[in-house]
Protein backbone atom coordinates (compact mmCIF):
# COMPACT_ATOMS: atom_id res chain seq x y z
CA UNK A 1 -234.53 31.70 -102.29
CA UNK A 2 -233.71 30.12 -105.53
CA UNK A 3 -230.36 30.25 -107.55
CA UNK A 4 -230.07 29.02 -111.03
CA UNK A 5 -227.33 29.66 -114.00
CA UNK A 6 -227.74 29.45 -117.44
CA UNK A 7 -225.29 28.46 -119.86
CA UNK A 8 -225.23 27.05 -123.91
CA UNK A 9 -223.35 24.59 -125.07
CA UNK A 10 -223.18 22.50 -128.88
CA UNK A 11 -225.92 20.04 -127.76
CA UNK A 12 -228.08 22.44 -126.07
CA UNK A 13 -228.72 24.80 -123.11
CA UNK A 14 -228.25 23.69 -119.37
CA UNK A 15 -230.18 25.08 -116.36
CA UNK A 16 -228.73 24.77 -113.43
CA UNK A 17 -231.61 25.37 -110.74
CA UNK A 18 -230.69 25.45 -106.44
CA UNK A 19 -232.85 25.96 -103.69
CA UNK A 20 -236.74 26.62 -103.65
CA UNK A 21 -238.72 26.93 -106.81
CA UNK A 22 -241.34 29.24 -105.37
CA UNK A 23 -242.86 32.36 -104.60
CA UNK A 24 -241.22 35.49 -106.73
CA UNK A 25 -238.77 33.49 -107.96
CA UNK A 26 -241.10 31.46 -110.15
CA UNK A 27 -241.68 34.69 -111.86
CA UNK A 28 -238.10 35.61 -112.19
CA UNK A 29 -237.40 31.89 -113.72
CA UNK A 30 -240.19 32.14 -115.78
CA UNK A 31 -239.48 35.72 -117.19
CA UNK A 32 -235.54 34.54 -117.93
CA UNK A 33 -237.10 31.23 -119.57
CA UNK A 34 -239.08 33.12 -121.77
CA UNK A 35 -236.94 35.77 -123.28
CA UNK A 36 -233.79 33.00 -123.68
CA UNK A 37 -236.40 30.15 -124.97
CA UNK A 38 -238.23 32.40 -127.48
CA UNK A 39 -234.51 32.62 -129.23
CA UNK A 40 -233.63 29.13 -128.93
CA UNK A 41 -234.75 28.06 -131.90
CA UNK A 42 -235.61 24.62 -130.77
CA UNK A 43 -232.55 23.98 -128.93
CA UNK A 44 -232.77 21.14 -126.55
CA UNK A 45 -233.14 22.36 -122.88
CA UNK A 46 -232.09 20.13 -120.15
CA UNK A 47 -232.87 21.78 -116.49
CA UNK A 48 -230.86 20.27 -113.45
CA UNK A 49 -233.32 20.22 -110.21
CA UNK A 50 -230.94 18.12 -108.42
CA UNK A 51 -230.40 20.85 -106.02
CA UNK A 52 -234.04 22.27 -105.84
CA UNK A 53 -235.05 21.28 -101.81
CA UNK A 54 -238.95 22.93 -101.98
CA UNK A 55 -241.82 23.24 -105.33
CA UNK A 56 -244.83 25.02 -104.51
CA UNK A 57 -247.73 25.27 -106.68
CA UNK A 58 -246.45 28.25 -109.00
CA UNK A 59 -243.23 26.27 -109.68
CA UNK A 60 -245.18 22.99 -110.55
CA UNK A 61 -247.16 24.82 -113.03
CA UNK A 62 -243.43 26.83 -114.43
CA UNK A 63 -242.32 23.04 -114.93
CA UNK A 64 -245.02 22.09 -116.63
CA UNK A 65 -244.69 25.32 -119.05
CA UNK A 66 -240.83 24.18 -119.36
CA UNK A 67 -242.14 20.55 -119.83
CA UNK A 68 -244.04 21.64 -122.94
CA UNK A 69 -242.01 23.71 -124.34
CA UNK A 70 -239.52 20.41 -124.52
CA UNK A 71 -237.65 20.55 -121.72
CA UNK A 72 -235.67 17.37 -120.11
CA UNK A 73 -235.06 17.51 -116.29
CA UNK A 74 -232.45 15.89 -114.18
CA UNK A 75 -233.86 15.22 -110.34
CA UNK A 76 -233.64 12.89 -107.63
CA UNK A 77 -235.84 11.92 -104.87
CA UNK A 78 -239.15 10.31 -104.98
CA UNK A 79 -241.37 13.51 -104.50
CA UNK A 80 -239.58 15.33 -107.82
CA UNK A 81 -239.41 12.11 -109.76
CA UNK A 82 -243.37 11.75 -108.85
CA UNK A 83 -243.86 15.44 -109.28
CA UNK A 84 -242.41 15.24 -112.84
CA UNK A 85 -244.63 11.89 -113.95
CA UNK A 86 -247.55 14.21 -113.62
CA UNK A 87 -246.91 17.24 -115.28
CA UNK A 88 -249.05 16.22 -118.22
CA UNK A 89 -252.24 15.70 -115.67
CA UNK A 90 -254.06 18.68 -113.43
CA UNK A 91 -251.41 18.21 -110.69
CA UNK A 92 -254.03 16.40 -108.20
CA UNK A 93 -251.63 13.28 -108.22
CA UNK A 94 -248.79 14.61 -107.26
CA UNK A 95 -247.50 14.18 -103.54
CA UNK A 96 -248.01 17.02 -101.98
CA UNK A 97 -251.40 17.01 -103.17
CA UNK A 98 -252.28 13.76 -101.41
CA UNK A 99 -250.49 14.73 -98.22
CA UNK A 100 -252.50 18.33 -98.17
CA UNK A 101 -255.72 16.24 -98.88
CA UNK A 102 -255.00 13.60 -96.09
CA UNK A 103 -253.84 16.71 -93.62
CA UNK A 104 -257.52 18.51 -94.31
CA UNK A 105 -259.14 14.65 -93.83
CA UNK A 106 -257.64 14.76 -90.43
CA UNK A 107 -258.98 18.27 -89.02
């Protein structure tokens, strides 16, 4: 399940994201991202994944889209900080992808 809030202040919008960034809700976040962004008029978006605990594929690629479009992101922990360093590449280098390639190495 994922919970995020929305809100606009003077020096931009704020995303507040909580929980895991997959599945349908990738969908959800990327259909409210859309309709508020395409308005936004080049407001600066910073998006708070402080709280997000899991990021499967479809929510690497929505961060990415976010990423593009301009957006700043607040996280801790090594896997999101890594995560975030390649958004600009094809997502091979991110952690999970090494783990999931050293996993099928071992079978």
């Amino acid at each position: 399940m994922l919970r995020f809030s929305y809100s606009r202040r003077d020096d931009g919008e704020r995303w507040d994201l909580s929980g895991q960034l997959s599945g349908p809700w990738v969908d959800e976040l990327r259909l409210v991202w859309r309709r508020i962004r395409d308005h936004a008029n080049g407001t600066p978006a910073v998006v708070d994944l402080k709280e997000v605990t899991f990021i499967d594929e479809a929510g690497e690629r929505l961060l990415a889209e976010m990423h593009r479009s301009g957006a700043h992101f607040l996280v801790t922990g090594v896997e999101h900080k890594h995560l975030l360093a390649n958004l600009d590449g094809d997502g091979s280098g991110t952690v999970r992808r090494r783990m999931e390639r050293l996993g099928g190495e071992r079978s």
